[in-house]
Structure formats: structure tokens, C-alpha cells
Protein backbone atom coordinates (compact mmCIF):
# COMPACT_ATOMS: atom_id res chain seq x y z
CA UNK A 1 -12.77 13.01 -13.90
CA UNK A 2 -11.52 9.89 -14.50
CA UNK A 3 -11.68 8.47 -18.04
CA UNK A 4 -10.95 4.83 -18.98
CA UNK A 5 -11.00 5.88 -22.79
CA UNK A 6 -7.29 4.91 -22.80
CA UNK A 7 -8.68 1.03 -22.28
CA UNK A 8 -11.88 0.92 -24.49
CA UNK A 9 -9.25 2.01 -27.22
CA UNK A 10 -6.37 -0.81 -26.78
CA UNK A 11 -9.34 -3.26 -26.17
CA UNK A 12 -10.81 -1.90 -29.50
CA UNK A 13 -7.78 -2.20 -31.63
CA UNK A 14 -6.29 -5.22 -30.37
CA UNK A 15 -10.13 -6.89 -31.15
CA UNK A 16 -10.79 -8.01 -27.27
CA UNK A 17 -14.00 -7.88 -26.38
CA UNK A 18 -15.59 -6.82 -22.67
CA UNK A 19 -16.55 -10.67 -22.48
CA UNK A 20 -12.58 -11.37 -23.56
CA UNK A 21 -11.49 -9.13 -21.10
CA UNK A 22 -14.04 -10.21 -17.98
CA UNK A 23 -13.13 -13.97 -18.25
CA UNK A 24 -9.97 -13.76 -18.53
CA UNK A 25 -9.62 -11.71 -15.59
CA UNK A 26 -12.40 -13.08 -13.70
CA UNK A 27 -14.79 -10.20 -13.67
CA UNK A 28 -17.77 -9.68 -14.96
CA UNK A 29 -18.61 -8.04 -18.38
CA UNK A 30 -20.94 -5.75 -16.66
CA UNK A 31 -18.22 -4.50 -14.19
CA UNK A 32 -16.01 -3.96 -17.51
CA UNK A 33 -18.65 -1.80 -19.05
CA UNK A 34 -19.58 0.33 -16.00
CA UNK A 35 -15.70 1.12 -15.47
CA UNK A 36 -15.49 2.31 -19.21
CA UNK A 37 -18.50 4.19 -19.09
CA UNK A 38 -18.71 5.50 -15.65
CA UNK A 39 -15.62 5.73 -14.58
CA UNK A 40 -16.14 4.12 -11.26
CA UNK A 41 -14.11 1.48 -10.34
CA UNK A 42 -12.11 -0.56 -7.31
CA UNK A 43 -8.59 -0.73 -6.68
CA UNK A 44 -8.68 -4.65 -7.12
CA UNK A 45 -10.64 -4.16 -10.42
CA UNK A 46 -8.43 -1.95 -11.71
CA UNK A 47 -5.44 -3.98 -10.61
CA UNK A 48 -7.03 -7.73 -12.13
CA UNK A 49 -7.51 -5.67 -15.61
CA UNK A 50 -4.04 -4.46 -15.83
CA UNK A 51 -2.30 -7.30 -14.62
CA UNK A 52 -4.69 -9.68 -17.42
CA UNK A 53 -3.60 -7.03 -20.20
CA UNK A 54 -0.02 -6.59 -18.84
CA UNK A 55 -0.54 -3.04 -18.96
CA UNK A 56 0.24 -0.11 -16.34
CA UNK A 57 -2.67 2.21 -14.62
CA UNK A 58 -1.34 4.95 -17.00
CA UNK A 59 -1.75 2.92 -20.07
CA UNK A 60 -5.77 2.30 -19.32
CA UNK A 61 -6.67 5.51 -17.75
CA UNK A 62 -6.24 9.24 -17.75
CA UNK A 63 -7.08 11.95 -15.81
CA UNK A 64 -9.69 14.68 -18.00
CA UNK A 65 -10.74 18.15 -16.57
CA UNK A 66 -13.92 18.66 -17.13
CA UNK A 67 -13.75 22.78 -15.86
């Protein structure tokens, strides 16, 4: 499973809000949330948050076995 815990943790200590984060990269808060707590999410997405946060795939996401 994909977890995006990686992301909700820089976003919490560097004090940036989902809001922050959506208009800056021109998302939507609700698309932030639902990648952070489902998971789910589109290459673009993916790419428009780490290119706003200057960050690399590996620094917002991780891979977690859930077996």
C-alpha cells in the first residue's frame, strides 16, 4: 500500500497547511486530503505537489506492506 505519511509529516512540521499546499499548486484541498488519507492519487497530482514543495516522489511517499 501506498502511504503518503512521508508528506502529511514535512507539511506538518514545516506549518503548511492542505489549503497552503492546494493553492499553491493549483489543486484542490480536497484532492490533498484524499491523497494523504487514501492513498489514491494521479501521476500529474503527484508530480504538481512535488514540483510546488521541491521535493522528490521518495521524499512524500513510501511503500508499507500491509501482509
Amino acid at each position: 500500500m501506498i502511504s503518503f505519511k512521508p508528506l502529511a509529516g514535512y507539511l506538518a512540521y514545516h506549518g503548511i497547511t492542505y489549503k497552503t499546499l492546494a493553492e499553491k499548486s493549483g489543486l484542490n484541498n480536497a484532492s490533498i486530503s484524499r491523497i494523504i488519507k487514501t492513498g489514491k492519487f494521479t501521476a500529474r497530482t503527484l508530480d504538481k505537489i512535488c514540483t510546488t514543495l521541491n521535493l522528490k516522489i521518495e521524499d512524500v511517499m513510501r511503500y508499507e506492506n500491509t501482509l
